[in-house]
N, C-alpha and C. Protein backbone atom coordinates (compact mmCIF):
# COMPACT_ATOMS: atom_id res chain seq x y z
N UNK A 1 137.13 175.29 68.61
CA UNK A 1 136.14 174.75 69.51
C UNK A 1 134.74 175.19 69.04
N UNK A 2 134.06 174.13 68.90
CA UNK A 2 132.34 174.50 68.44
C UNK A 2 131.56 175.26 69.78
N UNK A 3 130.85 175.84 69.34
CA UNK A 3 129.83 176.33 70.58
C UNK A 3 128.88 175.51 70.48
N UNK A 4 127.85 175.33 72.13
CA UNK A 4 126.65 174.71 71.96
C UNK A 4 125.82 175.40 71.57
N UNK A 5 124.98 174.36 70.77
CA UNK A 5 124.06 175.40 70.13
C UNK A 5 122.82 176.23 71.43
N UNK A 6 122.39 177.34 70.91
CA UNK A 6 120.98 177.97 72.36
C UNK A 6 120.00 176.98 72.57
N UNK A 7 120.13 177.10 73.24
CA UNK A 7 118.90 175.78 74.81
C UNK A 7 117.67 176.42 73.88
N UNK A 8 116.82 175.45 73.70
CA UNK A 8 115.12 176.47 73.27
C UNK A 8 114.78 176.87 74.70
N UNK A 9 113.67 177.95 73.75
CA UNK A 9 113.17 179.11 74.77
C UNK A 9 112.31 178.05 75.62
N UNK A 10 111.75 178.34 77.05
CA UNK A 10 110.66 177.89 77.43
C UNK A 10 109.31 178.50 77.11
N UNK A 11 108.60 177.53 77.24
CA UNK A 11 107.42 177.66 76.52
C UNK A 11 106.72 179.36 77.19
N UNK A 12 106.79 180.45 76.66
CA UNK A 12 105.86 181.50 77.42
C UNK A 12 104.83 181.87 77.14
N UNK A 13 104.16 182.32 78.53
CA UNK A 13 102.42 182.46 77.93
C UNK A 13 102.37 184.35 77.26
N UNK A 14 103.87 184.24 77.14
CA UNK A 14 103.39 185.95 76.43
C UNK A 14 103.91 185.82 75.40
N UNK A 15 103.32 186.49 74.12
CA UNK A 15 103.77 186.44 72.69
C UNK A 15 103.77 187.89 71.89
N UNK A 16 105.11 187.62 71.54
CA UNK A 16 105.26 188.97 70.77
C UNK A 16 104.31 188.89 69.37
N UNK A 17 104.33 190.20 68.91
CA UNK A 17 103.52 190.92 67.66
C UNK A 17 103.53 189.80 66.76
N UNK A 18 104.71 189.21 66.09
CA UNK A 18 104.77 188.34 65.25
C UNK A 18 104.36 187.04 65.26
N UNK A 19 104.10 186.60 66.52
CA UNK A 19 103.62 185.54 67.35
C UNK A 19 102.40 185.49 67.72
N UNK A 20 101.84 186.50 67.67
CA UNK A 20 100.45 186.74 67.95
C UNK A 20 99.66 186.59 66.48
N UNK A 21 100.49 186.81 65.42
CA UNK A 21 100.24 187.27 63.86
C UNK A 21 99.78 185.17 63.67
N UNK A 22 100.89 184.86 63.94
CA UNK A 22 100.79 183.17 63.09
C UNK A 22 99.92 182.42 64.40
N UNK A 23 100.10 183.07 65.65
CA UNK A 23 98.71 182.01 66.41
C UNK A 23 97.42 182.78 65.92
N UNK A 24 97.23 183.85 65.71
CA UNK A 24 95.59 183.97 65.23
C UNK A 24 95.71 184.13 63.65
N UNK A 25 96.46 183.66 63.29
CA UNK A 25 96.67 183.33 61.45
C UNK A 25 96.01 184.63 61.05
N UNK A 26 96.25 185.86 61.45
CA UNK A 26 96.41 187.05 60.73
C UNK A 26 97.58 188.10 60.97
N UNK A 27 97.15 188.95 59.85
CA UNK A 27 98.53 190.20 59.52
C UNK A 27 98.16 191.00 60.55
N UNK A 28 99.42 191.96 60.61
CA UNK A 28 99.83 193.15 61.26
C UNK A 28 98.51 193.98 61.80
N UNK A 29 98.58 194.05 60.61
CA UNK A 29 96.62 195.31 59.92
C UNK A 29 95.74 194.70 61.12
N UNK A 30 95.65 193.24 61.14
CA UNK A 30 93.92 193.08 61.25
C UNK A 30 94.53 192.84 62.99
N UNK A 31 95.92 192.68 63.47
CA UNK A 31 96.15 192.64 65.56
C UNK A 31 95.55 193.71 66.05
N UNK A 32 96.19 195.12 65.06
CA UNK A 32 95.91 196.37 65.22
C UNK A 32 94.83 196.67 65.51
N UNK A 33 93.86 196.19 64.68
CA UNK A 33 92.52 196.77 64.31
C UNK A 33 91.45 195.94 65.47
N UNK A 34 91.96 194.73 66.08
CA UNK A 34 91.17 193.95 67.15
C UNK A 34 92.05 194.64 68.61
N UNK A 35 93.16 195.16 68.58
CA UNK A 35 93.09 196.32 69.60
C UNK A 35 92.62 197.30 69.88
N UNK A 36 92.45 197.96 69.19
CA UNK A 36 91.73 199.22 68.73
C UNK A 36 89.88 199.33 69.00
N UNK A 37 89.57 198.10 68.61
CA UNK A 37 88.31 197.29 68.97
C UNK A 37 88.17 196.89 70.06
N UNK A 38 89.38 196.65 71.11
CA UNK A 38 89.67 196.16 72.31
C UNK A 38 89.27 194.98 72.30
N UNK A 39 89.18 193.89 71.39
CA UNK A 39 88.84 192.76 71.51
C UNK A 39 90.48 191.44 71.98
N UNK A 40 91.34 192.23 71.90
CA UNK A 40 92.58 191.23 72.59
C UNK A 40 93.05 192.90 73.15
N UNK A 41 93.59 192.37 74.69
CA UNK A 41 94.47 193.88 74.63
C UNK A 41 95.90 193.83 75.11
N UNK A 42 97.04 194.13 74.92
CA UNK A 42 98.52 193.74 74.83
C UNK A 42 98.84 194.37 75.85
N UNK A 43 100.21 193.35 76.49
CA UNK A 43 100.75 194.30 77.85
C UNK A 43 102.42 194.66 77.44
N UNK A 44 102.66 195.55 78.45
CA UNK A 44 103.97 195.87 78.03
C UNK A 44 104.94 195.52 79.19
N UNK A 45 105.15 194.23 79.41
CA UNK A 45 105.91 194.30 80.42
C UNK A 45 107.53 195.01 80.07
N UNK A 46 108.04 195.17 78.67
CA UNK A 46 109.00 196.16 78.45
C UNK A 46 108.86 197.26 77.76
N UNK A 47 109.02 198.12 78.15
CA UNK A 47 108.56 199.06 77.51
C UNK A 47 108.71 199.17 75.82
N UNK A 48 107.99 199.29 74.89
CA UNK A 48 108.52 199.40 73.82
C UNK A 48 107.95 198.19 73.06
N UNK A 49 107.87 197.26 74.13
CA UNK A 49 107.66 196.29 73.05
C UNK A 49 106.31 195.57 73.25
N UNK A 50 105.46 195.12 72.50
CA UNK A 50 104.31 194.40 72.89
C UNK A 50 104.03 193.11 72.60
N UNK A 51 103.46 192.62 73.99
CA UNK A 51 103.27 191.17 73.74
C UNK A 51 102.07 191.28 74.43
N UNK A 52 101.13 190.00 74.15
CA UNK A 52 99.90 189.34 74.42
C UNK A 52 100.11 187.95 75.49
N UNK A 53 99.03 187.83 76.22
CA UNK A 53 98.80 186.75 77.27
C UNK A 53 98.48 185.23 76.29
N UNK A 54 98.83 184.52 76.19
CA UNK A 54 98.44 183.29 75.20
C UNK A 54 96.72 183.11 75.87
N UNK A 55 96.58 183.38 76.88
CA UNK A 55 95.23 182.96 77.73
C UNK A 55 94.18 184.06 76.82
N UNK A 56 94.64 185.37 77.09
CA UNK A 56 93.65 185.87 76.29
C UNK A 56 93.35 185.65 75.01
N UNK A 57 94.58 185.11 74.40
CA UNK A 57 94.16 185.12 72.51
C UNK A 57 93.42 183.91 72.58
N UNK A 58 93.52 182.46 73.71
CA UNK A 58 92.77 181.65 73.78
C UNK A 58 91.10 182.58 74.00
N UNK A 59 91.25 183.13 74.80
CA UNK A 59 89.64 183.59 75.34
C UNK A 59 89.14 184.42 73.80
N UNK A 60 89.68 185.13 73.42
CA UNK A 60 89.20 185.63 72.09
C UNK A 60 88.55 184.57 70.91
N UNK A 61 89.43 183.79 71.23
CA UNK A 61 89.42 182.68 70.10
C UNK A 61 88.02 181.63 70.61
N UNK A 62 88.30 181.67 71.67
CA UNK A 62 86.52 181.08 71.81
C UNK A 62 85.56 182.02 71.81
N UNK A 63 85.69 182.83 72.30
CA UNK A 63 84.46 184.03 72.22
C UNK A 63 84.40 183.99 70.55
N UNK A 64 85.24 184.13 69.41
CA UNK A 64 84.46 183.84 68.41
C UNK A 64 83.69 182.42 67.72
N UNK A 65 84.00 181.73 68.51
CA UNK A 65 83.31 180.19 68.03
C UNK A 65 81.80 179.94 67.93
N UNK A 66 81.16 180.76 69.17
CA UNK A 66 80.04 180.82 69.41
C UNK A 66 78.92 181.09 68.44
């Protein structure tokens, strides 16, 4: 018997590390370094792990357009 394949995720407005990397089309180095700067800042709704608000990386992302 085949299994069904996994349902996709729904769309969430929180994005992990790696996800945060390919929506602001940079590396590891430079998430770090705009935290640190406090210019995006990450929540932990599990412990351990960090993810970002899609709203804020939007708000970042216009605050640099200007």
């Amino acid at each position: 018997m085949q299994e069904d394949p996994p349902e996709k995720p729904t769309k969430s407005p929180l994005f992990n590390l790696e996800e945060t990397c390919a929506y602001l089309k940079v590396g590891r180095t430079s998430i770090h370094k705009l935290v640190k700067k406090q210019f995006i800042t990450p929540i932990n709704p599990v412990p351990g792990r960090t993810t970002f608000l899609k709203s804020d990386l939007d708000n970042f992302i216009n605050s640099r357009k200007a």
